[in-house]
Protein backbone atom coordinates (compact mmCIF):
# COMPACT_ATOMS: atom_id res chain seq x y z
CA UNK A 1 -44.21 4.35 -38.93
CA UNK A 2 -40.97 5.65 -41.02
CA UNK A 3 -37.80 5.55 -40.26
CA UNK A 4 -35.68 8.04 -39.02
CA UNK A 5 -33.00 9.51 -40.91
CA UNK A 6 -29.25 7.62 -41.26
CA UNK A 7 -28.08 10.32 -39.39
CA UNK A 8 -30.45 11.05 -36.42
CA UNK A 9 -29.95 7.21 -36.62
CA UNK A 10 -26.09 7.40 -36.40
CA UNK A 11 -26.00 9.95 -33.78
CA UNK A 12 -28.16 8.38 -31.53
CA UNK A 13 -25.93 5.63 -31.63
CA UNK A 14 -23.04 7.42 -31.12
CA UNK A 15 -24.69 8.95 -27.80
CA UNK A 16 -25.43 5.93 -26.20
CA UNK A 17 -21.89 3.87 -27.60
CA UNK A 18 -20.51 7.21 -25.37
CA UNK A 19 -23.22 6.52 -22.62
CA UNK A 20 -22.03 3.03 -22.27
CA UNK A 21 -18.16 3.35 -22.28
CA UNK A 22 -18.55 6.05 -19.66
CA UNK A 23 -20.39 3.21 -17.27
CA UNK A 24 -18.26 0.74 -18.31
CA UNK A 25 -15.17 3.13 -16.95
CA UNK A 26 -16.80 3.84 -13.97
CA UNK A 27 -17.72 -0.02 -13.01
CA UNK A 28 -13.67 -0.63 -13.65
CA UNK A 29 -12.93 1.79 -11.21
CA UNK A 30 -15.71 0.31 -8.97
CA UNK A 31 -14.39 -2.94 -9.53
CA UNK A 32 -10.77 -1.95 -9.39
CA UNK A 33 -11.43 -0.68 -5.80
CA UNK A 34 -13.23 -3.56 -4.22
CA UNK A 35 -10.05 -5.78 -6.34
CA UNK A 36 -7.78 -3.33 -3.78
CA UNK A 37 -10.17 -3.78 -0.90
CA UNK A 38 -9.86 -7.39 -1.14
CA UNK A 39 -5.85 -7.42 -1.33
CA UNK A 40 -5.30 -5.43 1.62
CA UNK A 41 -7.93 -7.62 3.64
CA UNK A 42 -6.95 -11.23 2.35
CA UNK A 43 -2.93 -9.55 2.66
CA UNK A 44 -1.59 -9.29 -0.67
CA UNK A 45 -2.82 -9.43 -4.20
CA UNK A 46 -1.60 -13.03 -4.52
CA UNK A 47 -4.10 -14.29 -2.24
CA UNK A 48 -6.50 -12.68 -3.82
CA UNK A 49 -6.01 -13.90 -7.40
CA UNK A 50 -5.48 -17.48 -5.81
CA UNK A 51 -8.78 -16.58 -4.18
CA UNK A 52 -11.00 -15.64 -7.15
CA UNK A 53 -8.97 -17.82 -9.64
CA UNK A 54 -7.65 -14.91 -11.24
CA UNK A 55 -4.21 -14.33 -12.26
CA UNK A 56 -1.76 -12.08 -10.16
CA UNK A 57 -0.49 -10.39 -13.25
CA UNK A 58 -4.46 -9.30 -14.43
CA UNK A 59 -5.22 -8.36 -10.55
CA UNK A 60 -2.26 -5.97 -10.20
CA UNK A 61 -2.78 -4.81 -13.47
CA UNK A 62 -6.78 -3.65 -12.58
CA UNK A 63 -5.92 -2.30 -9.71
CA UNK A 64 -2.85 0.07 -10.70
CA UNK A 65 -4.53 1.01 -14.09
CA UNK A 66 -7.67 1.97 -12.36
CA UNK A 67 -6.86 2.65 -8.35
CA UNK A 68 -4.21 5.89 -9.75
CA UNK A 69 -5.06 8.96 -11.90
């Protein structure tokens, strides 16, 4: 069986590197939304990073970055 050509090679690369960042963007904002969830039900984002051993700084960051557009 031969090899495809460097380019059809390339591109098809380049499709699914695209592919992948796009799910990887939407599972941040999946994730940044049950991060939110969890704040308002535990009370504040504090409890939550104490609660998943997370810091407060990387918790409020998630959520603001990926919570507003």
């Amino acid at each position: 069986m031969e090899t495809p050509p460097w380019r059809d090679r390339l591109r098809e690369a380049d499709e699914l590197l695209e592919q992948l960042n796009a799910q990887a963007e939407q599972a941040r904002r999946r994730r940044a939304h049950a991060l939110k969830d969890g704040a308002e039900e535990l009370g504040s984002v504090y409890a939550l990073a104490k609660d998943l051993s997370l810091s407060q700084t990387a918790v409020s960051k998630a959520i603001k970055k990926y919570t507003t557009a």
